[in-house]
Protein backbone atom coordinates (compact mmCIF):
# COMPACT_ATOMS: atom_id res chain seq x y z
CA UNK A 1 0.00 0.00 0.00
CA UNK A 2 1.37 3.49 -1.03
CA UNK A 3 0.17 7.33 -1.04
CA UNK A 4 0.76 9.50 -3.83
CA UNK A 5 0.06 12.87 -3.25
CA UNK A 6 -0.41 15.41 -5.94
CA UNK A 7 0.32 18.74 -4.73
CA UNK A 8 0.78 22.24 -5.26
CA UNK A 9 -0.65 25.99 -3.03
CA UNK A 10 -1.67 27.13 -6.86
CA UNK A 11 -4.59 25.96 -8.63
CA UNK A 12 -4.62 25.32 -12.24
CA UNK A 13 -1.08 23.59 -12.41
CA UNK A 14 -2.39 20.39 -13.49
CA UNK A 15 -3.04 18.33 -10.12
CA UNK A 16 -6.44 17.00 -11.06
CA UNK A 17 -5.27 15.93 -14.76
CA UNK A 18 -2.33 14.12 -13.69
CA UNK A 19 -3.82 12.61 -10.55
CA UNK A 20 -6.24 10.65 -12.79
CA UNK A 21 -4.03 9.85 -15.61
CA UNK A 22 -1.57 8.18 -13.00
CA UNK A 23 -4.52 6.40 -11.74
CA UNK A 24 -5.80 5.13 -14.98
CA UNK A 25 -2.21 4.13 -15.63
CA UNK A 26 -1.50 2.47 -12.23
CA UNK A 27 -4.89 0.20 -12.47
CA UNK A 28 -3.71 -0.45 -16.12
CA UNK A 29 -0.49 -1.61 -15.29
CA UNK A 30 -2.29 -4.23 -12.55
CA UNK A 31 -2.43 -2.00 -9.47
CA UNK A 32 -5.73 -1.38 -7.53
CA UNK A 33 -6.16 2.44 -7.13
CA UNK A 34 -7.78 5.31 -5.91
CA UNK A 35 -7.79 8.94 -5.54
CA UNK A 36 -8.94 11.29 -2.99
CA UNK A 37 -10.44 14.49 -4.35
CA UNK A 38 -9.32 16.84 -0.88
CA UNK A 39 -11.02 19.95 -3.54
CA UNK A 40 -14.14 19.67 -1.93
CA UNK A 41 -16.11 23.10 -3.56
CA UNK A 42 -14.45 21.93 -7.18
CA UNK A 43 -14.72 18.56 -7.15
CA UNK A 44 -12.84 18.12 -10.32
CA UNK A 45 -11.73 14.54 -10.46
CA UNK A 46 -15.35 12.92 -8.42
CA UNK A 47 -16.91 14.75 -11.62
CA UNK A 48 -14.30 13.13 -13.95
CA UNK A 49 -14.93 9.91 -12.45
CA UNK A 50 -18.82 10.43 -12.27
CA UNK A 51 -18.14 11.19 -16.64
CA UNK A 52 -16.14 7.97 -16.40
CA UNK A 53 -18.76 6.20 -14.58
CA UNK A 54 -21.77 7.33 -17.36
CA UNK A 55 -19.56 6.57 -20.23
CA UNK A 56 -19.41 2.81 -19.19
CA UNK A 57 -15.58 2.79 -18.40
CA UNK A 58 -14.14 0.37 -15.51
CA UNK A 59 -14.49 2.67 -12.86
CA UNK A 60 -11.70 4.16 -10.93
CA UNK A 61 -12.84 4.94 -7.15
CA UNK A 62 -12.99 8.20 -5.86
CA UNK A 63 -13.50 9.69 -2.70
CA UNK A 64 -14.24 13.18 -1.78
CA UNK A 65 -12.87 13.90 1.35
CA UNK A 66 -12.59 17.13 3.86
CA UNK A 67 -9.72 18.50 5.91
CA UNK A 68 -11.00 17.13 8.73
CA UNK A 69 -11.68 13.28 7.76
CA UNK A 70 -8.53 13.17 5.39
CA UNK A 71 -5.75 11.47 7.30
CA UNK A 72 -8.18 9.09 8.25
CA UNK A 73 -10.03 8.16 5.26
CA UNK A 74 -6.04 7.66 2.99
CA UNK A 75 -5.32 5.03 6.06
CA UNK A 76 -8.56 3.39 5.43
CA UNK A 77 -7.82 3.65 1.39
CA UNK A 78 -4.33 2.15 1.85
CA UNK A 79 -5.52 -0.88 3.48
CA UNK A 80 -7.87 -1.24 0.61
CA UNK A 81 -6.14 -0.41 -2.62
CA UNK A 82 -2.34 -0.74 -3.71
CA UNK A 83 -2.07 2.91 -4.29
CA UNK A 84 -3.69 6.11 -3.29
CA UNK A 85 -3.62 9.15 -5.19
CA UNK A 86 -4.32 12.44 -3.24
CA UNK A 87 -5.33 15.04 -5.76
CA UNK A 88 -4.46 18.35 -3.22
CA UNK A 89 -6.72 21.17 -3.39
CA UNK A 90 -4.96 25.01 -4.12
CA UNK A 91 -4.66 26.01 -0.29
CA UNK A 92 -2.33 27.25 2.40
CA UNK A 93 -4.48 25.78 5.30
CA UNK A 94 -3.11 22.61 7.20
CA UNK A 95 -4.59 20.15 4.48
CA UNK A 96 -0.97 20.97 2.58
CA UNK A 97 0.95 19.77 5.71
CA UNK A 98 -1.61 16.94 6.20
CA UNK A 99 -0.98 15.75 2.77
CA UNK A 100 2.75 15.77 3.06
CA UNK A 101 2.62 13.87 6.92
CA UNK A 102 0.42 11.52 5.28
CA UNK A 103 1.80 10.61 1.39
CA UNK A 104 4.78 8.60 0.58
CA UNK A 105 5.61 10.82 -2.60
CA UNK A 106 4.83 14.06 -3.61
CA UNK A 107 4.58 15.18 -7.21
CA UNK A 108 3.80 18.48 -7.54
CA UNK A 109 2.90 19.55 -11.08
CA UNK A 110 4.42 22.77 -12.16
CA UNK A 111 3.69 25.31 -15.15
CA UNK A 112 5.60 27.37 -16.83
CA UNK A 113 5.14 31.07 -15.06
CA UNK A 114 6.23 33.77 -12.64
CA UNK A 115 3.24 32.92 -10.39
CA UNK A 116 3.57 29.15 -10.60
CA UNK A 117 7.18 29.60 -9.29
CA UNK A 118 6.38 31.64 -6.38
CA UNK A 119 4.11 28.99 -5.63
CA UNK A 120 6.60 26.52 -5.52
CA UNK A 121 8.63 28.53 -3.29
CA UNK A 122 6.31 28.49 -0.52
CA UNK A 123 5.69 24.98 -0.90
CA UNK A 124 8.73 24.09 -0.54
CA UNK A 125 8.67 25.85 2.47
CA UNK A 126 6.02 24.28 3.60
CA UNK A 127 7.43 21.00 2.95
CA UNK A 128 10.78 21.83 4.64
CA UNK A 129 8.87 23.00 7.78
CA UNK A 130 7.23 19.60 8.12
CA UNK A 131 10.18 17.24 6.98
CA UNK A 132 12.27 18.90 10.06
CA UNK A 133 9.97 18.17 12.36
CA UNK A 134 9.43 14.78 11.32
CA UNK A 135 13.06 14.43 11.44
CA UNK A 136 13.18 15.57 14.70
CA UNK A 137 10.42 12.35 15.24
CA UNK A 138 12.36 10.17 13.18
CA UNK A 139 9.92 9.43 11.12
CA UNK A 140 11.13 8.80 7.07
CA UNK A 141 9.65 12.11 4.97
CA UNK A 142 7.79 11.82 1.80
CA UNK A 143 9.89 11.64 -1.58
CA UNK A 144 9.58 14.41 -3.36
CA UNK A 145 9.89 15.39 -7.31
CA UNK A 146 8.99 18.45 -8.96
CA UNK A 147 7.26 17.90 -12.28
CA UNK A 148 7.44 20.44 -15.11
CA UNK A 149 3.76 20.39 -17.33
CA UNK A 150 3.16 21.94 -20.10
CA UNK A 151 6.46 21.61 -21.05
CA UNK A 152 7.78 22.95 -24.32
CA UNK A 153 11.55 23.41 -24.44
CA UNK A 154 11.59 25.39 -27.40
CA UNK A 155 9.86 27.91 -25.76
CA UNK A 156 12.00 30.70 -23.62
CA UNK A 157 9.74 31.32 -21.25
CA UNK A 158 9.79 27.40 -20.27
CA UNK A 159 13.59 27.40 -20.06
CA UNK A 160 13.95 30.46 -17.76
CA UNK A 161 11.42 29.18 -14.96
CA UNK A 162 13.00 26.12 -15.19
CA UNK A 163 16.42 26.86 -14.94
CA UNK A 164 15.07 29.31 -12.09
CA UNK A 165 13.73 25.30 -10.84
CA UNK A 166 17.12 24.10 -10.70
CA UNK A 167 18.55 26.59 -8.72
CA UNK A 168 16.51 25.67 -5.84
CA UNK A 169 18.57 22.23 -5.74
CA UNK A 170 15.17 20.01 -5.03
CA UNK A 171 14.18 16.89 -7.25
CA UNK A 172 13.05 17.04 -10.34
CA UNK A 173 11.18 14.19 -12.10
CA UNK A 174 12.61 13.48 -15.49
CA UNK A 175 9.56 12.79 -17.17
CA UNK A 176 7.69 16.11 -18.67
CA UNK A 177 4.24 16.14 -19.65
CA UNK A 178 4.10 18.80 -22.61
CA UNK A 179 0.17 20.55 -23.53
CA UNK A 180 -1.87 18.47 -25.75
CA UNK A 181 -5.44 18.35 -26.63
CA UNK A 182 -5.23 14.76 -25.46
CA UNK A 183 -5.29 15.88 -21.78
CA UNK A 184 -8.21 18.07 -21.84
CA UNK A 185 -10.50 15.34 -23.97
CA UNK A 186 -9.57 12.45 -21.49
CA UNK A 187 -10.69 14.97 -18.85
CA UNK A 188 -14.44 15.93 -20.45
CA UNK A 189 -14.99 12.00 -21.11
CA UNK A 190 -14.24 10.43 -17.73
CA UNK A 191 -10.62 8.62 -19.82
CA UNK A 192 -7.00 8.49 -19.15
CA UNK A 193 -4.84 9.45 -22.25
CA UNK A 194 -3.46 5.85 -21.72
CA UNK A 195 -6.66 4.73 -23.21
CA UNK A 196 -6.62 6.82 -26.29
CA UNK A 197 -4.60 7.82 -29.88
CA UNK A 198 -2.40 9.98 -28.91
CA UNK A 199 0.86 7.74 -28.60
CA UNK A 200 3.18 10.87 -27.27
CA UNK A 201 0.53 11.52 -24.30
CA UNK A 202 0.61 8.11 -23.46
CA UNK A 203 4.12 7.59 -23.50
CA UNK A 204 4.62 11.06 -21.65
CA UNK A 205 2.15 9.39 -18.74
CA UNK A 206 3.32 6.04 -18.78
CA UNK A 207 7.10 7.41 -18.21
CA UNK A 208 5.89 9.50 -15.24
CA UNK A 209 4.11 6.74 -13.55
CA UNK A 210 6.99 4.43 -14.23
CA UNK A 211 9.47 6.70 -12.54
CA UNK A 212 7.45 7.92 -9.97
CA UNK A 213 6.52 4.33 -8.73
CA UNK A 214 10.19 3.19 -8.80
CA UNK A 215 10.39 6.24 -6.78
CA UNK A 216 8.09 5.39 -4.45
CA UNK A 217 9.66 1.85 -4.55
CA UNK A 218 12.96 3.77 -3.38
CA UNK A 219 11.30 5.73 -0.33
CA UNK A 220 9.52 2.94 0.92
CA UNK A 221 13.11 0.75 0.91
């Protein structure tokens, strides 16, 4: 049993489109999964699955779940499924510290702009704050690993924030999910882009959920 947490303070980074296509990937790949949906006025991915659900797809389960009932409800998940997702809602409240004492990898989903990396900063701070006082516990922190989406290379503004990423010395994943229809259409019909045509959207997904499980695999050591 492992937690996945997909997390950012910013919304609109992504965290709800790659929480489900790692999920769709996972159960692919033989893996029983599930996500909790902590976005509880959103509700992004229970409506994705609810679209998955009506469209007669093998349904992946999802659980909406409050600040209050979270830590409890991912301990009940992990004794029932092989991996947890947590898709994180955009917040600075305790939920962000909750999700980092409670996951066993973090992937947090980055874009390319000013305002995305300010988000990261305090993030990062956030996640420092709570790895030293687990350390203090002993108790083994969550892996981390930035992940760049909407990647484009080519572009200058891409290369700037992300050299700005590197300079901050934490993990980042070597898998890059670049913009593509493919995301948004899996997203309005309840699929994973592992389950359609576009062969460079699945191979960008199945490469992150390859490396971040034998990250996880790593961690959990």
């Amino acid at each position: 049993m492992s937690i996945i947490a997909v997390a950012n303070l910013k919304g609109g980074v992504g965290k709800s489109t790659i929480s489900q296509n790692l999920a769709v990937s996972i159960w692919h790949g033989g893996k029983t999964v599930c996500i909790i949906d902590t976005d509880t006025e959103q509700r992004s991915t229970l409506e994705w699955s609810e679209r998955r659900n009506g469209n007669g797809l093998e349904p992946i389960a999802v659980f909406l779940v409050n600040e209050d009932n979270l830590a409890t409800k991912a301990n009940e998940a992990a004794d029932d499924f092989d991996v947890v997702i947590i898709d994180g809602s955009p917040a600075l409240s305790e939920i962000t510290t909750k999700i980092v004492l409670i996951a066993d990898f973090v992937v947090v989903p980055v874009m390319p702009s000013g305002n995305d990396f300010g988000a990261l900063e305090k993030f990062l701070l956030r996640y420092n704050d709570t790895r030293a006082i687990q350390k203090r516990r002993g108790i083994e922190t969550a892996g981390l690993g930035i992940l760049l989406n909407e990647y484009d290379s080519k572009a200058i503004v891409n290369r700037t924030i992300y050299q700005a990423i590197d300079r901050l010395e934490v993990p980042v994943l070597e898998s890059r999910v670049a913009h593509r229809v493919a995301y948004k259409e899996a997203n309005l019909t309840g699929l994973g882009v592992t389950e359609m045509q576009d062969k460079k959207a699945i191979a960008e997904i199945e490469a992150l959920t390859n490396e971040v499980l034998e990250l996880l695999e790593q961690v959990s050591a």
